[in-house]
N, C-alpha and C. Protein backbone atom coordinates (compact mmCIF):
# COMPACT_ATOMS: atom_id res chain seq x y z
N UNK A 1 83.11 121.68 104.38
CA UNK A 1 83.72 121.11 105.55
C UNK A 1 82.85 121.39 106.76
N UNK A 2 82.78 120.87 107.79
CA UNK A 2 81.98 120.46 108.73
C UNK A 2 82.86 121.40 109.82
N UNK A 3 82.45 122.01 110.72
CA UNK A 3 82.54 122.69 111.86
C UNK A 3 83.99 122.42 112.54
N UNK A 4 84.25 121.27 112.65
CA UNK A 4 84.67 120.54 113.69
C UNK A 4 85.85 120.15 112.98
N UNK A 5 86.18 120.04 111.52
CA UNK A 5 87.16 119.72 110.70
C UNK A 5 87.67 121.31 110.32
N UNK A 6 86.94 122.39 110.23
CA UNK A 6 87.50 123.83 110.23
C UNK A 6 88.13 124.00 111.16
N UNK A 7 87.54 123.90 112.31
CA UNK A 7 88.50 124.09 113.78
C UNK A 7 90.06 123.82 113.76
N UNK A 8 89.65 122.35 113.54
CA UNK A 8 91.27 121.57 113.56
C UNK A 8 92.14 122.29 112.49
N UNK A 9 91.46 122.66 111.54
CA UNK A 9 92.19 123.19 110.24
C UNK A 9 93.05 124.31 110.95
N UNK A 10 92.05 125.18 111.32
CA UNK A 10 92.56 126.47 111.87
C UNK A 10 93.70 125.93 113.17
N UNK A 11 93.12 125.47 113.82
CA UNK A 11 94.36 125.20 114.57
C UNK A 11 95.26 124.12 114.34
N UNK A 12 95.49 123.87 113.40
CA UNK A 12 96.66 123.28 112.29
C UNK A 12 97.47 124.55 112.04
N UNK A 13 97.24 125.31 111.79
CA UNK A 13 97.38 126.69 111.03
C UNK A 13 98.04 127.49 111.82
N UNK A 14 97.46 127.61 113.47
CA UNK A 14 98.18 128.52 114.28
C UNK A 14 98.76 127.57 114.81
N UNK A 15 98.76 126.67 115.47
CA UNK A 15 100.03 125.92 115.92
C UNK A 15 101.47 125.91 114.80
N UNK A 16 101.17 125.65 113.60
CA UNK A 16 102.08 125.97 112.49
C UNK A 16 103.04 126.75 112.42
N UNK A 17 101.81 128.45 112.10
CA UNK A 17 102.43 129.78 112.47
C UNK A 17 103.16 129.47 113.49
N UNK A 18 102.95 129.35 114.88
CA UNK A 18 103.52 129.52 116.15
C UNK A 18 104.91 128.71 116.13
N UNK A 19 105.14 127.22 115.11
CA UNK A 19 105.90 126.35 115.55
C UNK A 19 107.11 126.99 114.70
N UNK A 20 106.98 127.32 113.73
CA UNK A 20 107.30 128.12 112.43
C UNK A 20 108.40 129.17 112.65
N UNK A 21 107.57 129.80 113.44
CA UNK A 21 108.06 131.38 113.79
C UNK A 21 109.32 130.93 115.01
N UNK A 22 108.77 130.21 115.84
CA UNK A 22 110.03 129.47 117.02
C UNK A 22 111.09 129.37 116.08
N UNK A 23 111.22 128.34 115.14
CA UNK A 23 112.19 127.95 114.52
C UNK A 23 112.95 128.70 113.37
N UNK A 24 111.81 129.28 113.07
CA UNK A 24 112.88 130.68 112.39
C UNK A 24 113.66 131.97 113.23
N UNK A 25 112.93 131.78 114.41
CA UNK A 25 114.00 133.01 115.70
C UNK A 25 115.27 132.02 115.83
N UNK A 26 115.02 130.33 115.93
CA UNK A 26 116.03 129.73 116.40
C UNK A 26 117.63 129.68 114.88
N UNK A 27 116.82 130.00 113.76
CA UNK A 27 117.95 130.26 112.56
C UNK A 27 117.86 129.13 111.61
N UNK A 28 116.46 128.34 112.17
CA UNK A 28 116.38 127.59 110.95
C UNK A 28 115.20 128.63 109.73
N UNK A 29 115.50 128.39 108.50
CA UNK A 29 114.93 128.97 107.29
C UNK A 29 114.12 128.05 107.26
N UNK A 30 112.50 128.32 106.90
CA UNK A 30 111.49 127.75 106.38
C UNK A 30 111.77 127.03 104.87
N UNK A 31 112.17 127.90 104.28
CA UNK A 31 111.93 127.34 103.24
C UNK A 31 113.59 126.64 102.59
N UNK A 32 114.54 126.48 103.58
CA UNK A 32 115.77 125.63 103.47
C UNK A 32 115.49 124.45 103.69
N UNK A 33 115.87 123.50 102.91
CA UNK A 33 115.84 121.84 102.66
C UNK A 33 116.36 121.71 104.41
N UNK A 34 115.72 120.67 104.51
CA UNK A 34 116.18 119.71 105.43
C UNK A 34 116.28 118.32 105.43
N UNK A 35 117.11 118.04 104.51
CA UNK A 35 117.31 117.19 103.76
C UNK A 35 116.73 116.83 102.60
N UNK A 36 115.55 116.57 102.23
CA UNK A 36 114.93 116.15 100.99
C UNK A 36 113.32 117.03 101.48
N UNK A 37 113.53 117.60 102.33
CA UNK A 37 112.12 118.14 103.17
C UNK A 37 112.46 119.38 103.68
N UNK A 38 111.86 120.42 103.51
CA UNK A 38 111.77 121.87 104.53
C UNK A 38 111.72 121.93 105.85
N UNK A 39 111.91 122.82 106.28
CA UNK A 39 111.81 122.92 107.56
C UNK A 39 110.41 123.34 107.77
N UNK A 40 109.67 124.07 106.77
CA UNK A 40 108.30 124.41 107.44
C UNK A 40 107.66 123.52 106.89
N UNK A 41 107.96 122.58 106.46
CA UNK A 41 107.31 121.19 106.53
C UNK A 41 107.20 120.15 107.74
N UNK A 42 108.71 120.22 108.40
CA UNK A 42 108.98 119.69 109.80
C UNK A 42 107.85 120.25 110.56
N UNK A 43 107.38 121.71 110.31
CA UNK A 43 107.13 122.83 111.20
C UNK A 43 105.61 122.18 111.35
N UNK A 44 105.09 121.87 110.10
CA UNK A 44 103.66 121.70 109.89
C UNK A 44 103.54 120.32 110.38
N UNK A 45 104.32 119.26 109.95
CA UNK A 45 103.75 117.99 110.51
C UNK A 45 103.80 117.84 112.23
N UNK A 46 105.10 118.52 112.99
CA UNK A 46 105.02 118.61 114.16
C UNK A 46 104.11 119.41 114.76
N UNK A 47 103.45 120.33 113.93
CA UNK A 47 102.34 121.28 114.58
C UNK A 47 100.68 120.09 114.48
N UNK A 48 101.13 119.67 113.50
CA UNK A 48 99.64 118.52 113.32
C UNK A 48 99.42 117.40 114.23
N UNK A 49 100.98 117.05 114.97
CA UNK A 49 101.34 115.75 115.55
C UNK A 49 101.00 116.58 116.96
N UNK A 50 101.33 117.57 117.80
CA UNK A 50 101.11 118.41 118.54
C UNK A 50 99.76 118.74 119.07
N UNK A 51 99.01 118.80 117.83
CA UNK A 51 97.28 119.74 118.19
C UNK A 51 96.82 118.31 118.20
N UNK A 52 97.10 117.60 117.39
CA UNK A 52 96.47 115.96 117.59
C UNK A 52 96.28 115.42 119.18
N UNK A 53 97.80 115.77 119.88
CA UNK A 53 98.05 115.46 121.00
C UNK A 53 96.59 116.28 122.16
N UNK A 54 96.73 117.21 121.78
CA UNK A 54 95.96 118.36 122.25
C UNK A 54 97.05 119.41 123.14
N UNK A 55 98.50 119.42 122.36
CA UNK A 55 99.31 120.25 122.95
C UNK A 55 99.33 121.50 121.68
N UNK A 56 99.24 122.40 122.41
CA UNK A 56 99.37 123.62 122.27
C UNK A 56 101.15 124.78 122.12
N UNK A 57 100.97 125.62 121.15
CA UNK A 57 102.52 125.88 121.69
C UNK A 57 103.03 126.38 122.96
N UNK A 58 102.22 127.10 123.23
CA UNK A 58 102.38 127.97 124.77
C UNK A 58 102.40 126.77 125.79
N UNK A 59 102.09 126.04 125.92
CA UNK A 59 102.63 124.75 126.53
C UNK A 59 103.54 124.41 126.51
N UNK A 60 104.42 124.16 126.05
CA UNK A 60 106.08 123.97 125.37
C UNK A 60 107.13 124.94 125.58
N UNK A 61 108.44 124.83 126.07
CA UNK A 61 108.99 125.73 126.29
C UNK A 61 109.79 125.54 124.51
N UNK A 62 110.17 126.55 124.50
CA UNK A 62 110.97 126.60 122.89
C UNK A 62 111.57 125.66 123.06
N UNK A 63 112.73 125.74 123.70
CA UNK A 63 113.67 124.83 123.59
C UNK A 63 113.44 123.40 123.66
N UNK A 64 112.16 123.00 124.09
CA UNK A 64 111.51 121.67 123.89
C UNK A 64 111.53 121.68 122.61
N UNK A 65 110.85 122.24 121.86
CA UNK A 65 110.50 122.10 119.97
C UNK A 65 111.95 122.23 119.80
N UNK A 66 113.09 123.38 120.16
CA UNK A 66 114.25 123.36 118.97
C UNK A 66 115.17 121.85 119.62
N UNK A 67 115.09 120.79 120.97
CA UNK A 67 115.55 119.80 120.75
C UNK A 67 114.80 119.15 120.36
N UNK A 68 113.61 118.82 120.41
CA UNK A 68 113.09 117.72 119.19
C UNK A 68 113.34 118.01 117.96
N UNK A 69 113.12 119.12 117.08
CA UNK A 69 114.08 119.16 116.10
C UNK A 69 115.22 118.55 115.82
N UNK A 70 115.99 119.15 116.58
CA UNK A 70 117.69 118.61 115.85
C UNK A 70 117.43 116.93 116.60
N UNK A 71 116.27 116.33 117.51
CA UNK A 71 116.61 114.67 117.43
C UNK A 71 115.94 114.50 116.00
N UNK A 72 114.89 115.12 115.49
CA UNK A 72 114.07 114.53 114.38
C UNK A 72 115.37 114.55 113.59
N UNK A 73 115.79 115.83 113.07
CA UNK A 73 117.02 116.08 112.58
C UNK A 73 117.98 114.62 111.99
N UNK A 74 118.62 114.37 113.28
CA UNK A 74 119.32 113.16 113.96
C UNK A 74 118.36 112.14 113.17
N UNK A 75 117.29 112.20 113.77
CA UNK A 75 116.27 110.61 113.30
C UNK A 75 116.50 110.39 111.74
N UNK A 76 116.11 111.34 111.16
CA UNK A 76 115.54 111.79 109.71
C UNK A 76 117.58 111.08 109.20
N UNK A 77 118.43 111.26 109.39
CA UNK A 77 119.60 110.92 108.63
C UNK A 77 119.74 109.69 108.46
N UNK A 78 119.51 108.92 109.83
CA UNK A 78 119.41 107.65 109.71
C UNK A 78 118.60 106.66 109.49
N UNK A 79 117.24 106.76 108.99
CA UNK A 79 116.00 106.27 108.77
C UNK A 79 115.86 106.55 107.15
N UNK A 80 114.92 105.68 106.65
CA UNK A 80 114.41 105.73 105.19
C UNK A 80 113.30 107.53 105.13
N UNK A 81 114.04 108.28 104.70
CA UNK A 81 113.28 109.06 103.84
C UNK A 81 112.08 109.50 103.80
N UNK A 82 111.89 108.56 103.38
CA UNK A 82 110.33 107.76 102.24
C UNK A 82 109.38 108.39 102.71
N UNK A 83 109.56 107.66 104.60
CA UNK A 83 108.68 108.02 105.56
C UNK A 83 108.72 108.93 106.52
N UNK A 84 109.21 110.01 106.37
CA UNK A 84 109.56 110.88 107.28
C UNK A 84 108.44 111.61 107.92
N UNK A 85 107.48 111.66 107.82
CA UNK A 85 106.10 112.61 107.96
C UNK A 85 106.00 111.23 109.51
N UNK A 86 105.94 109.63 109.27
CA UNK A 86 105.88 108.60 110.16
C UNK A 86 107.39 108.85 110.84
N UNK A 87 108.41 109.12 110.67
CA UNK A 87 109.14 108.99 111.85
C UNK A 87 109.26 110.47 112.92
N UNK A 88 108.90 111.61 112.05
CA UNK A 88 108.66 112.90 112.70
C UNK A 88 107.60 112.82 113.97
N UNK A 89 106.53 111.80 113.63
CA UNK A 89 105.25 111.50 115.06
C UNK A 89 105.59 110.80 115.42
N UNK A 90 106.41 109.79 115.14
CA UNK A 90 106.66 108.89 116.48
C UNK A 90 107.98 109.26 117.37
N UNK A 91 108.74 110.06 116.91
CA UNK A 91 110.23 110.82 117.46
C UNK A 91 108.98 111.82 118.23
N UNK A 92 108.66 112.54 117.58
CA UNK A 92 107.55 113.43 119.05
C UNK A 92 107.08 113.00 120.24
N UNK A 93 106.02 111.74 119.42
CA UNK A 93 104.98 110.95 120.60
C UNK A 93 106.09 110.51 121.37
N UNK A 94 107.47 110.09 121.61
CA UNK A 94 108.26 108.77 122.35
C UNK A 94 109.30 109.83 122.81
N UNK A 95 109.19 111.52 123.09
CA UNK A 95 110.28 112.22 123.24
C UNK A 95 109.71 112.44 124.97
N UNK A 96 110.57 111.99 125.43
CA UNK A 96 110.05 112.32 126.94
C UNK A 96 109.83 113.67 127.46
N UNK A 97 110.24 114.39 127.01
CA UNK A 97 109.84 115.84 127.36
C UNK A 97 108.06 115.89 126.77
N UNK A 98 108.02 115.79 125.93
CA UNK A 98 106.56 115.85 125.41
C UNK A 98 105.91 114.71 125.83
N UNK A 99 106.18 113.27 125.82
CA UNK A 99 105.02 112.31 126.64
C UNK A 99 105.04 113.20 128.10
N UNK A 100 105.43 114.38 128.82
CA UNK A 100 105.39 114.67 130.24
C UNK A 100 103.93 115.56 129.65
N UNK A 101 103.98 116.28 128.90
CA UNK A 101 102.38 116.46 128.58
C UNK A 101 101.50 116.24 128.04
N UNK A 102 101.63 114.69 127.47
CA UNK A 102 100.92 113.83 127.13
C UNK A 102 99.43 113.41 128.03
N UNK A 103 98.05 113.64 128.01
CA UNK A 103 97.27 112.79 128.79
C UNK A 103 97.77 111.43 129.14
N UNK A 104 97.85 111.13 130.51
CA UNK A 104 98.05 109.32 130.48
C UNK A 104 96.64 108.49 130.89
N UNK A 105 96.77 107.70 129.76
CA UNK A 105 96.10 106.91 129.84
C UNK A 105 94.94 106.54 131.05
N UNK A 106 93.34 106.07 130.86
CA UNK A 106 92.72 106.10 131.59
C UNK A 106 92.60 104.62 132.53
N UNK A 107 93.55 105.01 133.64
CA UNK A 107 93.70 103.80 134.27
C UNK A 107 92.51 103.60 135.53
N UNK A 108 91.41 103.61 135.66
CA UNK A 108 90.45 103.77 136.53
C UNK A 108 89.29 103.06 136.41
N UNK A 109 89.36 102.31 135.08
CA UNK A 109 88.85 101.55 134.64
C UNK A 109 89.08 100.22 134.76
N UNK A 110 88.63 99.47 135.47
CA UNK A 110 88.89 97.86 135.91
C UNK A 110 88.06 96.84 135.07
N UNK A 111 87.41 97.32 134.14
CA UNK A 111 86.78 96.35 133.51
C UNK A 111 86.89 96.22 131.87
N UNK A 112 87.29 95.63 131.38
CA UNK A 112 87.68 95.47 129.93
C UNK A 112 85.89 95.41 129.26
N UNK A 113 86.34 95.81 127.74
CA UNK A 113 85.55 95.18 126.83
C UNK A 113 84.34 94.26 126.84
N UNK A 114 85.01 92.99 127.00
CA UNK A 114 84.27 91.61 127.41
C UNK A 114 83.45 91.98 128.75
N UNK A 115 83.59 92.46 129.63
CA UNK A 115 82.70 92.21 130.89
C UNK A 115 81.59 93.50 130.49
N UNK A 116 81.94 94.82 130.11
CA UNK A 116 80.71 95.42 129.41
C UNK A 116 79.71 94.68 128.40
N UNK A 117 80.44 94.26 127.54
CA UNK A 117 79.39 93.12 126.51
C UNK A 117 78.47 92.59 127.67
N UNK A 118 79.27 91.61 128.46
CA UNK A 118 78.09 90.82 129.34
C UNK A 118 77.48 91.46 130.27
N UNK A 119 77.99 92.39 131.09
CA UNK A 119 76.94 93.64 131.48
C UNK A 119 76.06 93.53 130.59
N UNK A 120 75.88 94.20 129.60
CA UNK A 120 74.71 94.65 128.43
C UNK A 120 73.89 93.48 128.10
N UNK A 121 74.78 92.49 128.20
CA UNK A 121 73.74 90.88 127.63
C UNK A 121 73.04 90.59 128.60
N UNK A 122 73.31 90.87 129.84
CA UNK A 122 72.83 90.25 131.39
C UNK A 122 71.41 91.41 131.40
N UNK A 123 71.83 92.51 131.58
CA UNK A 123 70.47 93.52 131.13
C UNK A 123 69.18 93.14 130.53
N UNK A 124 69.17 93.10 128.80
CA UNK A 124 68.72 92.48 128.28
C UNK A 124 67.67 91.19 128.43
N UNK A 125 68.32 90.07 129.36
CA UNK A 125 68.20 89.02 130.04
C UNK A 125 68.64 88.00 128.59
N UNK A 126 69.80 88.11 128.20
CA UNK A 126 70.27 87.32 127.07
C UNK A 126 71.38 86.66 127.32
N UNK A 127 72.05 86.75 128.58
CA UNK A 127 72.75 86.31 129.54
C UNK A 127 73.71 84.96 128.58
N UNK A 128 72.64 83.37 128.29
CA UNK A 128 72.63 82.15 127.91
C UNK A 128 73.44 82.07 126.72
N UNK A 129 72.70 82.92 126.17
CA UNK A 129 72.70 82.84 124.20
C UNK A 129 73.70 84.32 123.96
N UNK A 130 73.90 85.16 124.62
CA UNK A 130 75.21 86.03 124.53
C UNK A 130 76.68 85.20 125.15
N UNK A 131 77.09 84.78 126.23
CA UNK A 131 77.99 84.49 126.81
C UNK A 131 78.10 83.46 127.32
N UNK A 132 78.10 82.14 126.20
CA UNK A 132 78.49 80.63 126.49
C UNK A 132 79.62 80.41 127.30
N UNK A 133 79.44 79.82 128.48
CA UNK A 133 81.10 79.95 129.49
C UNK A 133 81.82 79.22 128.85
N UNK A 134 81.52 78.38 128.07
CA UNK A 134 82.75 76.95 127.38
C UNK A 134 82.81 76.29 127.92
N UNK A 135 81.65 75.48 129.30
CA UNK A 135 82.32 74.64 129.96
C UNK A 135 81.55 73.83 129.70
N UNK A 136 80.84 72.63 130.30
CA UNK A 136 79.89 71.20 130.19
C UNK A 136 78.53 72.09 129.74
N UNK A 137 78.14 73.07 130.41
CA UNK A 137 76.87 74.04 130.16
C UNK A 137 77.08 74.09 128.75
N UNK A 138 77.91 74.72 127.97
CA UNK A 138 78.03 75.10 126.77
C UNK A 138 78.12 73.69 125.84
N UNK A 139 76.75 73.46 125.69
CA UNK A 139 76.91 72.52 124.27
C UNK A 139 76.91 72.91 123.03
N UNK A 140 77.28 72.15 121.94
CA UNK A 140 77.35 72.40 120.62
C UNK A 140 75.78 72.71 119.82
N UNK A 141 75.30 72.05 120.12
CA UNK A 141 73.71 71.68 119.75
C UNK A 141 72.15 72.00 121.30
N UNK A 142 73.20 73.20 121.53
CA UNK A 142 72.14 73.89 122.51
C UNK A 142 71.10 74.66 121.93
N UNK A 143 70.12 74.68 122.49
CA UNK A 143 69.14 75.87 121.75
C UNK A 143 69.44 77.09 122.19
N UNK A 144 69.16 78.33 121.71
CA UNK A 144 70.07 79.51 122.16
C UNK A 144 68.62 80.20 122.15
């Protein structure tokens, strides 16, 4: 494994421990079903969905993790099963307490995709034959 995939491992691991240990002070048992799933299973996918985020536990007040719990809880009764590992990250990612320490989005950026391309084509001097406008200029049988 590569440097950078150990890291995450390890801090898979202590976020885990850390999420783990919360929820066993709070009286849930690790290794008691929660429904068709453990709780230190809850413990681990929310610790993975968490460090993904780049949230940390000490960031979090407990009681943030023990109510997302009992909503996953909640979620998990009424949802298919199947997929619970997928409704455990998206009940996290969409829990407003946690999107509040979510990075938001990089809004500072005014230029999409498309206008970098033609930046880069205009550079170049490929301007013609990169970025046909579609209009009378743009023929079918142009030389490019």
């Amino acid at each position: 494994m590569d440097q950078l995939t150990t890291l995450q491992h390890l801090e898979y691991l202590e976020i885990g421990f850390e999420v783990s240990k919360i929820l066993a002070h709070a009286g849930y048992q690790m290794e008691a079903p929660a429904f068709v799933i453990t709780w230190g299973q809850v413990a681990e996918v929310l610790a993975h969905t968490l460090a993904d985020h780049g949230l940390t536990y000490d960031r979090l007040d407990e009681g943030i993790l023990i109510d997302l719990v009992q909503g996953v809880q909640k979620a998990l009764e009424n949802d298919d099963l199947l997929s619970w590992r997928d409704i455990l990250r998206l009940y996290t990612t969409s829990d407003p307490k946690i999107m509040a320490f979510l990075e938001p989005p990089d809004m500072d950026d005014d230029e999409g995709p498309l206008t970098e391309l033609y930046e880069n084509a205009t550079r170049l001097g490929d301007d013609e034959a990169y970025w046909p406008d579609c209009g009378a200029s743009a023929d079918f049988f142009d030389d490019f």
